[in-house]
N, C-alpha and C. Protein backbone atom coordinates (compact mmCIF):
# COMPACT_ATOMS: atom_id res chain seq x y z
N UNK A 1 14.03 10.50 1.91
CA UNK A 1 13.32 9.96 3.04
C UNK A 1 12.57 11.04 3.81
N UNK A 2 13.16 11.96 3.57
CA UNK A 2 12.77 13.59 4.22
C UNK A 2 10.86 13.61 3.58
N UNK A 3 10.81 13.37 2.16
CA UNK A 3 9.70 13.84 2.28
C UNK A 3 8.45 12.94 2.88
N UNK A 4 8.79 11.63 2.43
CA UNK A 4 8.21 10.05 3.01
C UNK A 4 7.61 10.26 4.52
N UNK A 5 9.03 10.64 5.55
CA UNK A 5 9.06 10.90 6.89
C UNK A 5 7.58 11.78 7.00
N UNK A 6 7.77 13.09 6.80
CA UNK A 6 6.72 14.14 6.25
C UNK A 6 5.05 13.92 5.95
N UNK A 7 5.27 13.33 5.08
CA UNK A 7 3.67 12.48 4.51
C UNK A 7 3.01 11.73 5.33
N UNK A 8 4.12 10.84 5.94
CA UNK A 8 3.62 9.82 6.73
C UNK A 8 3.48 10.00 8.26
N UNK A 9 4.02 11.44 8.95
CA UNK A 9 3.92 12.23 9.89
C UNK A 9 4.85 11.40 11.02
N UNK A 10 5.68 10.42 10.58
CA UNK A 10 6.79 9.91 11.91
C UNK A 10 8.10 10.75 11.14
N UNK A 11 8.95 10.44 11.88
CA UNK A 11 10.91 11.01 12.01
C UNK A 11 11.37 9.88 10.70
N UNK A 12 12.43 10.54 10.01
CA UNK A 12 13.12 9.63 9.23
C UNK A 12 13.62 8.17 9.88
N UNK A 13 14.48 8.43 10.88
CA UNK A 13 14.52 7.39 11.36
C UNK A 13 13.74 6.16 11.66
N UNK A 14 12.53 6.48 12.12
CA UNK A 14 10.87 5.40 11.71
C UNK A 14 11.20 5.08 10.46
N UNK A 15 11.19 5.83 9.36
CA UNK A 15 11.13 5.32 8.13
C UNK A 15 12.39 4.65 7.69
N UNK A 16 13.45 4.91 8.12
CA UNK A 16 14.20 3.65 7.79
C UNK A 16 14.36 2.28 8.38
N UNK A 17 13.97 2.47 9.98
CA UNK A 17 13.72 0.81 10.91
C UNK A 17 12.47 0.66 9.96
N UNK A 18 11.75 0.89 9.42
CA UNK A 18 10.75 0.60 9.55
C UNK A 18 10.76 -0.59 8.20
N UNK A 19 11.71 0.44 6.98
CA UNK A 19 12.31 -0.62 5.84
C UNK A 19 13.11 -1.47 5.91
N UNK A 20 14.09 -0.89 6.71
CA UNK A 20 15.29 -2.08 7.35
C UNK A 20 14.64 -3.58 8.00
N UNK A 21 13.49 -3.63 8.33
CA UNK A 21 13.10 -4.18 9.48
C UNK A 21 12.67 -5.44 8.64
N UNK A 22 12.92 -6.86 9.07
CA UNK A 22 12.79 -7.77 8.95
C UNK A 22 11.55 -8.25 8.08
N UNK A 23 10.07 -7.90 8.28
CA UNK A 23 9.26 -7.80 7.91
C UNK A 23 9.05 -7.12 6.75
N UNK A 24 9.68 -6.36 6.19
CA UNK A 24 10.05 -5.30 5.02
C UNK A 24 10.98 -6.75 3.91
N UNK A 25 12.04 -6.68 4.16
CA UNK A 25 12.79 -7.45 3.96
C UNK A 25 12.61 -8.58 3.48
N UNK A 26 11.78 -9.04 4.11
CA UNK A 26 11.15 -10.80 3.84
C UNK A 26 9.79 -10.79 3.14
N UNK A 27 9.64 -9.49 2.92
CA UNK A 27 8.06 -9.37 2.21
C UNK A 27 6.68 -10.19 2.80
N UNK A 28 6.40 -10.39 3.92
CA UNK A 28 5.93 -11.58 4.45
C UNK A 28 4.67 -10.66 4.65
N UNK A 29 4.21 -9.13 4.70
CA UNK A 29 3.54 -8.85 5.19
C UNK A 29 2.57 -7.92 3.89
N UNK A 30 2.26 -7.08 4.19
CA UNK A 30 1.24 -6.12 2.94
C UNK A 30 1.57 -4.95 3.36
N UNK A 31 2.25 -4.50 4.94
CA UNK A 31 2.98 -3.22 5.10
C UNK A 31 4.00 -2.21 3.89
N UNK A 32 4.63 -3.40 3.45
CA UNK A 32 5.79 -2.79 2.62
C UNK A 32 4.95 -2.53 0.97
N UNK A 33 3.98 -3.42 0.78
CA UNK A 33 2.95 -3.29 -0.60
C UNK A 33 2.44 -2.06 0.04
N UNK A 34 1.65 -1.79 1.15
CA UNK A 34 1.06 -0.94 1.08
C UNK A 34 1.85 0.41 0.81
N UNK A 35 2.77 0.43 1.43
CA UNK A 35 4.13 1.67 1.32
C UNK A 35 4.13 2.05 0.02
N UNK A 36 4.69 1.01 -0.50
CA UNK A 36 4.79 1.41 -2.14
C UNK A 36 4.07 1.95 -2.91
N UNK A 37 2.74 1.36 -2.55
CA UNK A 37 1.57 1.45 -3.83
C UNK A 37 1.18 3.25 -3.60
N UNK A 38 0.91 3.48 -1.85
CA UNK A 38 0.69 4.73 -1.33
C UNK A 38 1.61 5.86 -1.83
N UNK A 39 3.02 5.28 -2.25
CA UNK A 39 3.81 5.54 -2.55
C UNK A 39 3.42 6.45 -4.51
N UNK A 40 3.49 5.33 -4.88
CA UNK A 40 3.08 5.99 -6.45
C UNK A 40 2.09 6.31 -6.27
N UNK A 41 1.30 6.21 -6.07
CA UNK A 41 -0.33 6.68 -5.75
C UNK A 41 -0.30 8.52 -5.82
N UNK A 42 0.96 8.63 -5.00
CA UNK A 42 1.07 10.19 -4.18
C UNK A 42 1.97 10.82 -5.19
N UNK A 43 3.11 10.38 -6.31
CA UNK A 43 3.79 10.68 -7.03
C UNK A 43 3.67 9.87 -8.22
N UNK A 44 2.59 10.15 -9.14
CA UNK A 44 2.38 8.96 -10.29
C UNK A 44 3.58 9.70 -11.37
N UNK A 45 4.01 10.81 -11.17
CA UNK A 45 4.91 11.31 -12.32
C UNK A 45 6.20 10.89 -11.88
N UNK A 46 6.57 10.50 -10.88
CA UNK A 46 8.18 9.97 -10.50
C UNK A 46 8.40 8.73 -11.15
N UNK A 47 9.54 8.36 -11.86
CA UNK A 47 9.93 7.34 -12.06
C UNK A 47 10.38 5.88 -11.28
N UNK A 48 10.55 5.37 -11.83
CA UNK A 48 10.72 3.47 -11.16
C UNK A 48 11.93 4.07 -10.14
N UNK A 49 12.94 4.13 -10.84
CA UNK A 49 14.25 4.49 -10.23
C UNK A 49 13.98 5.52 -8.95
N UNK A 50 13.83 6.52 -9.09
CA UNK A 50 13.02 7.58 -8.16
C UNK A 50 12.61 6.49 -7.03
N UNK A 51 11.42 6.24 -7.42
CA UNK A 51 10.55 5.75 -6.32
C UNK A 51 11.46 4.54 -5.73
N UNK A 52 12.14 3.97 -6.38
CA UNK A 52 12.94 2.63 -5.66
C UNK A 52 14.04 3.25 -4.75
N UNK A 53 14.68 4.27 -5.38
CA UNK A 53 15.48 5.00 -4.76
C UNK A 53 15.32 5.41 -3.16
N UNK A 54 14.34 6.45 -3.16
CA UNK A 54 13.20 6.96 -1.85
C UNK A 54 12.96 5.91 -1.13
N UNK A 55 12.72 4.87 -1.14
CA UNK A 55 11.98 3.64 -0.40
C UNK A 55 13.05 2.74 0.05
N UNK A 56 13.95 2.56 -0.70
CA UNK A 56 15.15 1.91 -0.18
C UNK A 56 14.69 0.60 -0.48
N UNK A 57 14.54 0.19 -1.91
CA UNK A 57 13.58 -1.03 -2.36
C UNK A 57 14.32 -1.19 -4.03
N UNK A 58 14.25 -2.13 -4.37
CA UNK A 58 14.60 -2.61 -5.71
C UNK A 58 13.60 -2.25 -7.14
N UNK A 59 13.96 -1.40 -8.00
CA UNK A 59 13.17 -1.16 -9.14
C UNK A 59 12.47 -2.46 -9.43
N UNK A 60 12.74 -3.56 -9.23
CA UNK A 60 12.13 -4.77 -9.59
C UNK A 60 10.86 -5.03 -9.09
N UNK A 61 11.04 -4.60 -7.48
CA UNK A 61 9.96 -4.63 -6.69
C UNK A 61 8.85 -3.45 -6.80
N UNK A 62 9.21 -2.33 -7.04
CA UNK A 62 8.28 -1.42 -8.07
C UNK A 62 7.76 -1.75 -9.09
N UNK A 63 8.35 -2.25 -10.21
CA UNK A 63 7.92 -2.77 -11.81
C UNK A 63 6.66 -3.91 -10.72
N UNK A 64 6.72 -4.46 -10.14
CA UNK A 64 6.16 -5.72 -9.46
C UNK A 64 4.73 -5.18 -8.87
N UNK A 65 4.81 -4.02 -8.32
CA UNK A 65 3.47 -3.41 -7.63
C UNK A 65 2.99 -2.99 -8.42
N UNK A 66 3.53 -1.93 -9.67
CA UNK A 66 2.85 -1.20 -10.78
C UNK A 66 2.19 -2.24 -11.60
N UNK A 67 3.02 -3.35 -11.94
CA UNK A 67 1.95 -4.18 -12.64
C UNK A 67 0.81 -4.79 -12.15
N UNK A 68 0.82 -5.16 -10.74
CA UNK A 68 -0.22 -5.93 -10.13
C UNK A 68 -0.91 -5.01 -9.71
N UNK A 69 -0.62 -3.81 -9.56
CA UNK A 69 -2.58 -2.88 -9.52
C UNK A 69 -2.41 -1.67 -10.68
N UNK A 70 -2.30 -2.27 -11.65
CA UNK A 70 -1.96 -1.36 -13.30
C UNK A 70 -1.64 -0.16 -12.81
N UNK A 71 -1.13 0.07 -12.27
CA UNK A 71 -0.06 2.05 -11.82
C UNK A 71 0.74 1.82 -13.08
């Protein structure tokens, strides 16, 4: 989360309310797509696991973004 925090220039703590947070959770929004995608975007050599890991998100939901914008 250390490096996420970093990149994204708020405190770890931001970055975990920020996944924890209801809106994350319920997928209702394009915040948490955008996270992700920004996400591999910035580390295309990290793996599913990796990146699901870091994000505090389900490899499923990775396999799910990589396919829908071919990452």
């Amino acid at each position: 989360m250390s490096e996420i925090a970093k990149d994204l220039g708020v405190t770890r703590a931001t970055v975990y309310k920020y996944i924890n947070s209801e809106e994350v959770k319920n997928d209702r929004g394009s915040n948490k797509e955008d996270l992700v995608i920004s996400y591999i975007k910035k580390y295309p050599k990290k793996n599913v696991s990796e990146i699901a890991k870091q994000l505090g998100i389900s490899r499923t939901t990775v396999y799910k973004y990589k396919k829908k914008y071919g990452l």
